[in-house]
Protein backbone atom coordinates (compact mmCIF):
# COMPACT_ATOMS: atom_id res chain seq x y z
CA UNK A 1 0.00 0.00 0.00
CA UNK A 2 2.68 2.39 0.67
CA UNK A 3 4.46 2.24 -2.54
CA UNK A 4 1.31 3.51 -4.34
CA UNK A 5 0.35 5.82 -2.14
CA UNK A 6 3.62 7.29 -2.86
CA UNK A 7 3.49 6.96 -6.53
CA UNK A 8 -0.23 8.48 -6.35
CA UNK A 9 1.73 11.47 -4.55
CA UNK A 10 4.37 11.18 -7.18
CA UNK A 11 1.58 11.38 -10.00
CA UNK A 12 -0.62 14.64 -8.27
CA UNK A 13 3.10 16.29 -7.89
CA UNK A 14 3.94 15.48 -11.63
CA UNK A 15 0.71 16.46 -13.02
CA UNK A 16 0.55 19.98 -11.05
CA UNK A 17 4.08 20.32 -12.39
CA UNK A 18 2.91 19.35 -15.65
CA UNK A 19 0.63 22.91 -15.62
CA UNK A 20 3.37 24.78 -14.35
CA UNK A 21 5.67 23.39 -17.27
CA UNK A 22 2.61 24.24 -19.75
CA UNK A 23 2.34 27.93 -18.63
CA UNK A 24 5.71 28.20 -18.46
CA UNK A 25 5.92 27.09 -22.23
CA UNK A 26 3.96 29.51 -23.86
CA UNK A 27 5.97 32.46 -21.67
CA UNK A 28 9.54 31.83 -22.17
CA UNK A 29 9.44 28.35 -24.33
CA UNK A 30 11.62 25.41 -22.34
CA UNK A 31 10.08 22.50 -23.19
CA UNK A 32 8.21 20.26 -20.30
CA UNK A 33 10.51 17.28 -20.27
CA UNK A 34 13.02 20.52 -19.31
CA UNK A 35 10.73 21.51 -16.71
CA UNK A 36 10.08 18.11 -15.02
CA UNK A 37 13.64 17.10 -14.93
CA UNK A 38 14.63 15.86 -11.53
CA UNK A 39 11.30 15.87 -10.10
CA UNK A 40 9.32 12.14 -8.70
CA UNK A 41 9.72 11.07 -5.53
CA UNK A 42 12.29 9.45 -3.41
CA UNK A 43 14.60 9.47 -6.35
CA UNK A 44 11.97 7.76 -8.88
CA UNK A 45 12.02 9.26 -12.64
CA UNK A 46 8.79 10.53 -13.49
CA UNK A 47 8.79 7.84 -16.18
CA UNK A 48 8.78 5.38 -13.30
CA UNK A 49 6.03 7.51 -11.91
CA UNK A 50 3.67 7.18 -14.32
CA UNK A 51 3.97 3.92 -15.05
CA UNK A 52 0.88 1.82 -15.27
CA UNK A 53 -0.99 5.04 -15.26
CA UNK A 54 -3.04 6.00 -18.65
CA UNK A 55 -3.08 9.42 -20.48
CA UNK A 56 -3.69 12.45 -18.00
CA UNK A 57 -7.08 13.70 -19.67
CA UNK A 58 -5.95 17.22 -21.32
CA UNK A 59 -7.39 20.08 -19.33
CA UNK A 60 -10.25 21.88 -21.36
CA UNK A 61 -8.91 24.86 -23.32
CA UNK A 62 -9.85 27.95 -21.74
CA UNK A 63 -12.61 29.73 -23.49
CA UNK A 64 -11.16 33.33 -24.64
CA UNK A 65 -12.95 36.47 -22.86
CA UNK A 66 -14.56 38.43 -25.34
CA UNK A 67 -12.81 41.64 -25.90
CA UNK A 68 -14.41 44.72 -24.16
CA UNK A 69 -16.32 46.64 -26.64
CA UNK A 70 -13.47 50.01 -28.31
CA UNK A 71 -14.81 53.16 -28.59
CA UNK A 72 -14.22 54.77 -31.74
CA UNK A 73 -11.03 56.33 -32.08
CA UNK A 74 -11.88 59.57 -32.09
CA UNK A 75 -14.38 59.23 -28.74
CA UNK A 76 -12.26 60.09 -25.54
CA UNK A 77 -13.35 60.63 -21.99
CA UNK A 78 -13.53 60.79 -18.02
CA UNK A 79 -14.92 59.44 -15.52
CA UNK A 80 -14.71 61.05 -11.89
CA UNK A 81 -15.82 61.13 -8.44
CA UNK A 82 -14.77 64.52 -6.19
CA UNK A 83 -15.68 64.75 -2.79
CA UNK A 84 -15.12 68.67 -0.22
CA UNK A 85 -14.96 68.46 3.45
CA UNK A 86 -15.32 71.84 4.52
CA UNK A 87 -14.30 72.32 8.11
CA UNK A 88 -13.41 75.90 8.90
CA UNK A 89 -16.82 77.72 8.78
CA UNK A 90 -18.72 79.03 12.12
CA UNK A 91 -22.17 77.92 12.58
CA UNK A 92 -24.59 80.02 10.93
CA UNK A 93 -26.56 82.51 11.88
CA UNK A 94 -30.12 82.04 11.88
CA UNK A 95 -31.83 81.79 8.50
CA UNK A 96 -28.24 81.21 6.95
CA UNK A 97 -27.02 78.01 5.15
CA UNK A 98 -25.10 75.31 6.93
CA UNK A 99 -21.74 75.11 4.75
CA UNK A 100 -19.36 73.11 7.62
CA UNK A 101 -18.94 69.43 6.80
CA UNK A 102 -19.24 67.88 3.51
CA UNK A 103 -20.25 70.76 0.35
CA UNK A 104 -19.19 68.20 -2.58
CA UNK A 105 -19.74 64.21 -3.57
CA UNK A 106 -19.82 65.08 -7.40
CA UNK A 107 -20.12 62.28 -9.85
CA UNK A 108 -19.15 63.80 -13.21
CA UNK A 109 -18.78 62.06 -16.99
CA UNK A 110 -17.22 64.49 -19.51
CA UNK A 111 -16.80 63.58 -23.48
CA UNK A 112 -14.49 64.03 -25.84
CA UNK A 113 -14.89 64.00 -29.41
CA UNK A 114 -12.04 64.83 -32.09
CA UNK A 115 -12.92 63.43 -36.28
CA UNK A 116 -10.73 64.55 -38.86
CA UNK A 117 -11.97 64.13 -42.25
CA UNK A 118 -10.19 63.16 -45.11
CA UNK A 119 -10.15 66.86 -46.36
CA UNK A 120 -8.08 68.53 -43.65
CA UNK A 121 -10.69 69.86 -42.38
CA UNK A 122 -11.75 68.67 -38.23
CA UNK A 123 -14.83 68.38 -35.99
CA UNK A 124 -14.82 69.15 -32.28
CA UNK A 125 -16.43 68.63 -29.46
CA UNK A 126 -16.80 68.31 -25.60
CA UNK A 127 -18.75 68.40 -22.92
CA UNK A 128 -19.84 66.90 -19.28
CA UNK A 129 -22.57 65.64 -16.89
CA UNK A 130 -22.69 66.00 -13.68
CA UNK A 131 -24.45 65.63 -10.18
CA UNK A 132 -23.51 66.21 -6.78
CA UNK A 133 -25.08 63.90 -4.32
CA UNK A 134 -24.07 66.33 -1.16
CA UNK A 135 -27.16 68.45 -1.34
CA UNK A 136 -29.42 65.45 -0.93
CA UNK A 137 -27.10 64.27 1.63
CA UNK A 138 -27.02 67.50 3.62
CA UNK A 139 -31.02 67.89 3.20
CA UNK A 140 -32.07 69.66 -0.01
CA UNK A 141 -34.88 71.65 1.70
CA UNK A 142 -32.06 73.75 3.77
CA UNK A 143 -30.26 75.03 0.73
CA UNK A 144 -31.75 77.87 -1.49
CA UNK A 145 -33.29 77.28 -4.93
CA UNK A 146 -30.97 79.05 -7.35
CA UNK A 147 -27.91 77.27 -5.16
CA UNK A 148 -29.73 73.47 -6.07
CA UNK A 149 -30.17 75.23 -9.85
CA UNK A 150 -26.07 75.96 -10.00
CA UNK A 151 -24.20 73.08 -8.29
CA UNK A 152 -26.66 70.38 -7.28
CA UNK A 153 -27.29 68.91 -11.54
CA UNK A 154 -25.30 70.23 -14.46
CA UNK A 155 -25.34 69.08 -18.23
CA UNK A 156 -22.39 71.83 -19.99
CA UNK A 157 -21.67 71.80 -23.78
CA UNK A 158 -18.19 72.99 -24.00
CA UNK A 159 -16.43 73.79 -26.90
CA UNK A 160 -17.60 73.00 -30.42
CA UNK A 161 -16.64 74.22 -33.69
CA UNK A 162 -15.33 73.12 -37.37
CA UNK A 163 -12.07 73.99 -37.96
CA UNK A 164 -10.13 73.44 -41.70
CA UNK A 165 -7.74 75.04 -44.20
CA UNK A 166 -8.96 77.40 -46.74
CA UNK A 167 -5.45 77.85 -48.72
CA UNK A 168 -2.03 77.19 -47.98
CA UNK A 169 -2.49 80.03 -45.93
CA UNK A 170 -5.84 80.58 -44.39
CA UNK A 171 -7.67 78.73 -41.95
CA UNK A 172 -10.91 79.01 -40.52
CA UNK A 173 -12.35 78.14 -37.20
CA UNK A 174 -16.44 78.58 -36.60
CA UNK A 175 -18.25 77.90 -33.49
CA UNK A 176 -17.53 77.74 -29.82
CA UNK A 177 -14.63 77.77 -28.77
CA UNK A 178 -11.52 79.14 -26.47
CA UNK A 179 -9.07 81.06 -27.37
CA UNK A 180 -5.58 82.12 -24.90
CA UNK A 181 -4.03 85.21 -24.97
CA UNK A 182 -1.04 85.75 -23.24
CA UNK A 183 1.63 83.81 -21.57
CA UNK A 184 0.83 83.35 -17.83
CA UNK A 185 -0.46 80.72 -16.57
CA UNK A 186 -1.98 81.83 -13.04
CA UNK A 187 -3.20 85.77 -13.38
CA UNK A 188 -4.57 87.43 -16.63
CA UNK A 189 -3.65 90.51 -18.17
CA UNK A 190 -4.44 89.57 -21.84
CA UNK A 191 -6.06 87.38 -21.94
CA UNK A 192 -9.72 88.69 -22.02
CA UNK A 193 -11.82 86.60 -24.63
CA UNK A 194 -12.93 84.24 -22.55
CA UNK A 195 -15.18 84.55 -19.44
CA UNK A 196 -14.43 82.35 -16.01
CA UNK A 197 -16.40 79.70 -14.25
CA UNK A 198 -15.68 81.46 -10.76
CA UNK A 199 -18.48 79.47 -8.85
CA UNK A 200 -15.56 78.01 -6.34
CA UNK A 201 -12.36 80.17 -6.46
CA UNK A 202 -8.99 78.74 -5.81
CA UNK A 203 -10.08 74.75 -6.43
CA UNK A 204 -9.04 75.04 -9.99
CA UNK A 205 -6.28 76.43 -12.64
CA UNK A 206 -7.63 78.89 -14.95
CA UNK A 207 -6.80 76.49 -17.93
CA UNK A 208 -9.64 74.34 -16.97
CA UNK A 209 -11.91 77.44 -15.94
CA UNK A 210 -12.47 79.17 -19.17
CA UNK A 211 -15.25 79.01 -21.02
CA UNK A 212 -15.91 78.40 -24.77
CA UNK A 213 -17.35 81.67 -26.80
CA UNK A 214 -19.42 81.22 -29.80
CA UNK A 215 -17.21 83.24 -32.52
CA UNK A 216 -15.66 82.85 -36.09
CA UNK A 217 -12.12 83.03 -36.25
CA UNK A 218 -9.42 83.58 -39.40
CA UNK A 219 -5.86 82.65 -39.08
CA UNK A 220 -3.29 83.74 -41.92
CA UNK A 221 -0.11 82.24 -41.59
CA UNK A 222 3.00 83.97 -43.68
CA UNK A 223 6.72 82.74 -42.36
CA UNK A 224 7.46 83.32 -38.30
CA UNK A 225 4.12 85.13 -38.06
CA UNK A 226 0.59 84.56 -37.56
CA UNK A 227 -2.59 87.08 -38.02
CA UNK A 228 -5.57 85.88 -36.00
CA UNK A 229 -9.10 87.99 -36.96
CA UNK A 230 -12.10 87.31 -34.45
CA UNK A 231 -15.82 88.12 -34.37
CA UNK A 232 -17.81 87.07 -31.83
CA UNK A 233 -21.60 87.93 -32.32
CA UNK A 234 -23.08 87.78 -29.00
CA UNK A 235 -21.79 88.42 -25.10
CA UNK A 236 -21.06 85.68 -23.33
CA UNK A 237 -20.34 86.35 -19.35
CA UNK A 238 -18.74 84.56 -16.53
CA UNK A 239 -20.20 81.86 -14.11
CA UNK A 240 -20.90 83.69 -10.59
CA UNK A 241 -22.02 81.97 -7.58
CA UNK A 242 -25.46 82.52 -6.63
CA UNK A 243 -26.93 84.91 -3.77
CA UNK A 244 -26.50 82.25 -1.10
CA UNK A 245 -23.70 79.98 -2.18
CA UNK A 246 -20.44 78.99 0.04
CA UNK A 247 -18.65 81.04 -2.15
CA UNK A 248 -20.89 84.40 -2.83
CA UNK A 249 -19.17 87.46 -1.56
CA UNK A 250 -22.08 89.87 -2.01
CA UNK A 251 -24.73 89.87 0.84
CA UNK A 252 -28.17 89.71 -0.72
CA UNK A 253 -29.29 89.44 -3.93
CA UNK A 254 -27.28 91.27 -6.89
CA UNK A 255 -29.36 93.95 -8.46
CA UNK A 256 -30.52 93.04 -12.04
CA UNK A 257 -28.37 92.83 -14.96
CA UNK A 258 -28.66 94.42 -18.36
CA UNK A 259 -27.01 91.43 -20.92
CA UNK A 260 -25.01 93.21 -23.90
CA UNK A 261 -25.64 92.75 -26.87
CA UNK A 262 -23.30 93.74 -29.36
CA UNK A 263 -20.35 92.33 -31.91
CA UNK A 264 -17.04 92.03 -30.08
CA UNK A 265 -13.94 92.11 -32.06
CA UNK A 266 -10.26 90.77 -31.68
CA UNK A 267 -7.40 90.80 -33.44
CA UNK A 268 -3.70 89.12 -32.74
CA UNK A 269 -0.30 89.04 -34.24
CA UNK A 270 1.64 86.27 -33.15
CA UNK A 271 5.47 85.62 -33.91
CA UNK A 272 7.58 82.70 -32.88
CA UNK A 273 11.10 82.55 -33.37
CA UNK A 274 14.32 81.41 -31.99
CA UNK A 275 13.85 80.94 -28.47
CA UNK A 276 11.62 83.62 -27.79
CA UNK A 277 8.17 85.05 -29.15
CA UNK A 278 6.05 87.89 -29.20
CA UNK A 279 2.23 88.51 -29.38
CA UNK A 280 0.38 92.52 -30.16
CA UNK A 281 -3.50 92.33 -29.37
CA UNK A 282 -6.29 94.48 -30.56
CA UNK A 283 -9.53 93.82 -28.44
CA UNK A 284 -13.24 95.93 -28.93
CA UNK A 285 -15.11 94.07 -26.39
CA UNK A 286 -17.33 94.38 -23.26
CA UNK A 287 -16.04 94.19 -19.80
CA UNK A 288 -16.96 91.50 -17.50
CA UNK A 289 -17.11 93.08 -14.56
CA UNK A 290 -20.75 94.57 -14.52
CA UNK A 291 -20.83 98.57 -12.69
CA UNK A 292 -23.84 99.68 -11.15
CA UNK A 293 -25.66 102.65 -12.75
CA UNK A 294 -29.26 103.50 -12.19
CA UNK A 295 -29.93 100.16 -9.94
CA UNK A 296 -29.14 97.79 -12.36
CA UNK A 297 -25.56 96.40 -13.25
CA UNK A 298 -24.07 97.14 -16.88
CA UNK A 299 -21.15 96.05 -18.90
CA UNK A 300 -18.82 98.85 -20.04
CA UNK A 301 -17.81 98.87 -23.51
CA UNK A 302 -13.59 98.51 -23.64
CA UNK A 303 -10.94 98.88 -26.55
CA UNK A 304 -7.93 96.33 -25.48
CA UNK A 305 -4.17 97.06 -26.47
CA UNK A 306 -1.51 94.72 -25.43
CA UNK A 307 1.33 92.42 -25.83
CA UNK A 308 3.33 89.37 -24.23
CA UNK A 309 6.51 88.29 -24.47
CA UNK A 310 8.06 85.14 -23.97
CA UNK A 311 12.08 84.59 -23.66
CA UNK A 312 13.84 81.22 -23.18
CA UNK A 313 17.44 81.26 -21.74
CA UNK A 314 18.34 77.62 -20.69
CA UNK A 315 16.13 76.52 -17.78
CA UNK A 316 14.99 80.04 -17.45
CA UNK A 317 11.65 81.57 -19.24
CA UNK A 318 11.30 84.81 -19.14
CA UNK A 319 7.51 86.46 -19.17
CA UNK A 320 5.76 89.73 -20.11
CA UNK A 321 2.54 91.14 -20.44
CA UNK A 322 0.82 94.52 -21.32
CA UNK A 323 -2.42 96.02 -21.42
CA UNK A 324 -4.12 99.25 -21.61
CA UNK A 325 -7.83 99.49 -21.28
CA UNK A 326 -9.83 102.32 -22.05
CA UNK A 327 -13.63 102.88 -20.97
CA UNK A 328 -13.63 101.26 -17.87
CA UNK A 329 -16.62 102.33 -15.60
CA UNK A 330 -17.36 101.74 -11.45
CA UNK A 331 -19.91 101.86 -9.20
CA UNK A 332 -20.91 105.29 -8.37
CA UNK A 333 -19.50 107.34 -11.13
CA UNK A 334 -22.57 107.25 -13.42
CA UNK A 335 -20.55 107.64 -17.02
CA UNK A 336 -17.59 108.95 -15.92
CA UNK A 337 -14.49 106.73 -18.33
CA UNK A 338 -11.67 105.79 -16.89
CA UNK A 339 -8.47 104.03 -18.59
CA UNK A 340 -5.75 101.73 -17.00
CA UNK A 341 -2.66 100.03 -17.85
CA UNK A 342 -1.91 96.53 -16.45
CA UNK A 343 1.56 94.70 -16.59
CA UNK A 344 2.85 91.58 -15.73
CA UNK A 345 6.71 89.93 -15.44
CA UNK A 346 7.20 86.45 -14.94
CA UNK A 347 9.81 83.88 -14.63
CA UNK A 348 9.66 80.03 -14.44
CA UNK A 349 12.70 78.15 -13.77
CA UNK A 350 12.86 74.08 -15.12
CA UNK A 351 16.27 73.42 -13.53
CA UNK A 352 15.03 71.07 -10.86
CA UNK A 353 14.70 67.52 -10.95
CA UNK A 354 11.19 66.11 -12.62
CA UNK A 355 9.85 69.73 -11.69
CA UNK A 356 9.51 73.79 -12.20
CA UNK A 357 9.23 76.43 -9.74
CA UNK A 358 7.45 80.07 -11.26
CA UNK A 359 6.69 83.42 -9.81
CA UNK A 360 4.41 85.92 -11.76
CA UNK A 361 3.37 89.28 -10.81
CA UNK A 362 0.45 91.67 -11.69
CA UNK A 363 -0.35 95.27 -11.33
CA UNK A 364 -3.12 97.54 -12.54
CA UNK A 365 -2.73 100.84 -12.72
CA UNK A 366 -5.23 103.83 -12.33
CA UNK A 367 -3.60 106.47 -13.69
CA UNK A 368 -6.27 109.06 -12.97
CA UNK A 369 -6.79 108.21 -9.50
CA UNK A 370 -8.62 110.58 -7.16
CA UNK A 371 -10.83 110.65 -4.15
CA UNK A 372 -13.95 109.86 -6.11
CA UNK A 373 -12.25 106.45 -7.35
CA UNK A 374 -11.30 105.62 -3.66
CA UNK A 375 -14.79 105.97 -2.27
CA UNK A 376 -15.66 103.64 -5.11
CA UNK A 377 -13.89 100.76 -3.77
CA UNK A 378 -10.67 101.42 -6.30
CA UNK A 379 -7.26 101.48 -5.25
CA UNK A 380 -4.82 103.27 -7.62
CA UNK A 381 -2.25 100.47 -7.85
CA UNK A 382 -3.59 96.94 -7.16
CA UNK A 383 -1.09 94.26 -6.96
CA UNK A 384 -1.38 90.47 -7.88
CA UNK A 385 1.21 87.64 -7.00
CA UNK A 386 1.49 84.36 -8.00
CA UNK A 387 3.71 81.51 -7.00
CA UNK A 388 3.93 78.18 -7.95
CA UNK A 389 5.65 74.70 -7.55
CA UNK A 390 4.81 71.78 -10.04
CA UNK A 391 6.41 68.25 -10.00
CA UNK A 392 6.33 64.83 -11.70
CA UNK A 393 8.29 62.06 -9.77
CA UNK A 394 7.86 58.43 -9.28
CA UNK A 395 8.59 57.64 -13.08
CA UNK A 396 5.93 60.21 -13.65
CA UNK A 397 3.15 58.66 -11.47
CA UNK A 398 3.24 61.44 -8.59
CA UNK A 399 2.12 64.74 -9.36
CA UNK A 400 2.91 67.63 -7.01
CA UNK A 401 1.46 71.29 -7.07
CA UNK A 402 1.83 73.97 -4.67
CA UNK A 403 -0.13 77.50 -5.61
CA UNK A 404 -0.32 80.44 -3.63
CA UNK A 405 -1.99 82.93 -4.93
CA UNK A 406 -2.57 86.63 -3.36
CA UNK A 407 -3.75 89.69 -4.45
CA UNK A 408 -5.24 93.50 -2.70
CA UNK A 409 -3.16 95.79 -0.49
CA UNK A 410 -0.64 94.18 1.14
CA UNK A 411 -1.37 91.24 -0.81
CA UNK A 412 -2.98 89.73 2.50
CA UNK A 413 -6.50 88.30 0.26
CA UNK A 414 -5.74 84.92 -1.24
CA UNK A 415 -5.64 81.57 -1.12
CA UNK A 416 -3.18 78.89 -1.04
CA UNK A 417 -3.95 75.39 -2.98
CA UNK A 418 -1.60 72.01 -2.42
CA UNK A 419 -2.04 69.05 -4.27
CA UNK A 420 -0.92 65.62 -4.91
CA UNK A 421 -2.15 63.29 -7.76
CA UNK A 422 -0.67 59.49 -7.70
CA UNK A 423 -1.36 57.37 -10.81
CA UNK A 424 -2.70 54.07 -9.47
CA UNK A 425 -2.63 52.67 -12.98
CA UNK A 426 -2.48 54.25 -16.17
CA UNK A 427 -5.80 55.41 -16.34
CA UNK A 428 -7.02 56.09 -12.90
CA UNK A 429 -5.63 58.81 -11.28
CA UNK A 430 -6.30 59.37 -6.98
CA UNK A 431 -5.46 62.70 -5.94
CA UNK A 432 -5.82 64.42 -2.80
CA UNK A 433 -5.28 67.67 -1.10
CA UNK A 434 -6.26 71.29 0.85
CA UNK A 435 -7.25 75.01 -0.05
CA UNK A 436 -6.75 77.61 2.16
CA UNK A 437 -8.44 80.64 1.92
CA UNK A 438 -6.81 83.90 3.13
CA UNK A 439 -9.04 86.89 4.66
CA UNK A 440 -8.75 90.84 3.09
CA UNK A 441 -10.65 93.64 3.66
CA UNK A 442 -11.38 93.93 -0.30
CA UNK A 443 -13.52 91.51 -1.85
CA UNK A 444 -14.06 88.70 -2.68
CA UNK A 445 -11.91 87.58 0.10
CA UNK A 446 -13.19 89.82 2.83
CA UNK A 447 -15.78 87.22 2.95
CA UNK A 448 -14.50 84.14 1.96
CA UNK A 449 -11.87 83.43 5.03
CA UNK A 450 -13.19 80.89 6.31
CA UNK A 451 -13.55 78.43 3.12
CA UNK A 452 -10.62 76.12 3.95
CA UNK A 453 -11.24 72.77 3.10
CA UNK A 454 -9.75 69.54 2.64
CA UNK A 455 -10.55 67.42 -1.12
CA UNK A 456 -10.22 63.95 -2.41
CA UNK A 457 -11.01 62.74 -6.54
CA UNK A 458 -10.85 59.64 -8.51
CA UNK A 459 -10.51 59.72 -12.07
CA UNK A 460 -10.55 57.04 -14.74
CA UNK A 461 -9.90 57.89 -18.32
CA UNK A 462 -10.79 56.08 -21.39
């Protein structure tokens, strides 16, 4: 009995090595006799082993998975899930909105869409979904209406627009779309042609904050320089939080708002070269910031002037920007024009290891400052600074950002944003991180002190 309870032992040992071997095969390509060499038991050959024994029965062939249905290649997208803990806020006042504790769980799909046809000539197109399951997790009833109408369910057509070559020379862009002036990446100066989504300031870069304007644009291309010609037919203004939102800085209701309704007008100039560039702007547009006149709020009609320059010295970059803007009105002044003259100098240094470290700084000028601009709210030189820290490390699976950003007399308003984004694989992304918000006694940060909050996202991409 013993002997074949040993060669039975001998046999399940050969037969599980037998899979091994087989797997082992197909990988690197040894062949099984290879494999099994030296194995039995107590010195037996595996010949030995199976002796007396018929055929192992082959192990069924493993049925193939179907392959997961491909999206088209020119369908792209995200999937993400965002969640806010708010924990700096005092308990409201009677009649106020709760904000402490959770303000986000957002589930949001956005949609991608890029075809090129066979003609040169390209399609584009995106656009998200979203809801945020907080408010029905907080209790809907205790938030106001126009807050539920803003943040709570969102359906957003971004950009859009046909795009193709006319001549060797011309191209033509129609639709909605944005459009970047200017070389900073954390304050703007000239770039003015595309309104904000500032419904929660500080959470997000301005890259992903601008939003498309329906317009038609011409680009003629002649050696180093391009001439960009836009018309945009109607106004299209920023997204404000509502009268009652976490981040509204107005008490009460804003009075009502006269839309414009005019043509706006751009025009660029934009030379590259060797290691350095240079952009001149033209602008006849209307001003997004709204002045009170007569109890309702109006947009001022502004001509734009400008330029930006961009110089590359090794692991320096060098930045510029200028703008003078005429027909500027504010609260209080009935028609009274005023002009100002806004510049900004930059630098961004790539020396460091897997990461670059820039400083940018703004100031607008009034040059006709007097008494009757002060008791408007003005100040006659308003300062903006910017500083930032961005890394990749881990083989590029880590992503670090640091942004402080502060602006106002003394430069004491502001808020400070830190980051970290790890790559669990290559298409789901886990990042993590906390905004402080820094008190002023200017708006919008005179009342948006106490915002800090702490954030967590998951992202998959397909």
């Amino acid at each position: 009995m013993m002997p074949l309870l040993l060669r039975i032992r001998a046999l399940c040992r050969a037969v599980l090595w037998l899979f091994a071997a087989t797997a082992t095969a197909a990988a690197q390509g040894p062949g099984v006799d290879a494999v099994l060499e030296g194995f039995g038991d107590d010195g037996q050959a595996v010949d030995d082993v199976l002796q007396g024994f018929g055929g192992a029965p082959a192990a069924p062939a493993a049925r193939p998975t179907p392959p997961a249905p491909a999206l088209p290649p020119w369908l792209n997208g995200s999937l993400a899930l965002s969640g806010h803990w708010a924990y700096a806020h005092a308990a409201p006042a009677a009649g106020q909105t709760d904000y402490r504790g959770l303000t986000r769980l957002r589930a949001k799909l956005a949609l991608q869409a890029d075809h090129k046809f066979a003609n040169q000539w390209r399609l584009f197109a995106n656009g998200y979904a979203q809801h945020d399951f907080a408010y029905r997790i907080q209790g809907r009833d205790d938030y106001p209406g126009a807050v539920l109408d803003a943040y709570e369910t969102e359906l957003e057509l971004g950009e859009l627009y046909l795009q193709g070559r006319l001549n060797d020379d011309l191209d033509l862009k129609l639709g909605r779309q944005i459009v970047v002036w200017g070389k900073s990446d954390n304050l703007r100066v000239t770039d003015v042609l595309n309104p904000l989504d500032q419904r929660e300031l500080g959470l997000v870069d301005i890259e992903d904050l601008r939003l498309p304007v329906s317009m038609a644009k011409l680009d003629y291309y002649q050696g180093d320089w391009n001439l960009s010609l836009m018309a945009a037919p109607e106004y299209r203004g920023p997204k404000r939080p509502p009268a009652g939102a976490e981040f509204d800085p107005l008490p009460g209701a804003p009075p009502p708002e006269d839309e414009p309704d005019g043509l706006e007008l751009a025009l660029a100039a934009n030379g590259r070269f060797s290691g350095w560039d240079l952009s001149l702007y033209a602008a006849r547009l209307y001003d997004d910031e709204a002045y009170l006149s007569q109890g309702r709020r109006r947009h001022a009609r502004l001509n734009l002037t400008g330029a930006a320059l961009n110089i590359a010295a090794g692991n320096w970059l060098y930045k510029a920007e200028l703008a003078h803007l005429q027909g500027l009105r504010f609260n209080g002044l009935g028609e009274r024009e005023e002009g100002r003259t806004d510049l900004l100098l930059g630098l961004e240094y790539a020396g460091l290891d897997n990461a670059a470290l820039s400083l940018e700084v703004a100031n607008r000028h009034l040059p006709g400052f007097d008494q009757a601009l002060a008791d408007a709210g003005q100040e006659q030189h308003l300062w903006q600074l910017a500083l930032r820290y961005q890394a990749e490390l881990w083989h590029d699976r880590l992503h670090l950002t640091a942004l402080a950003s502060r602006s106002g007399e003394g430069l004491k308003g502001g808020f400070t944003r830190l980051s970290a984004g790890y790559d669990l694989r290559d298409a789901l992304t886990l990042t993590a991180g906390l905004a402080l918000y820094h008190a002023s006694e200017a708006p919008p940060y005179d009342a948006l002190g106490d915002n800090d909050r702490v954030f967590l996202g998951l992202e998959y991409s397909f």
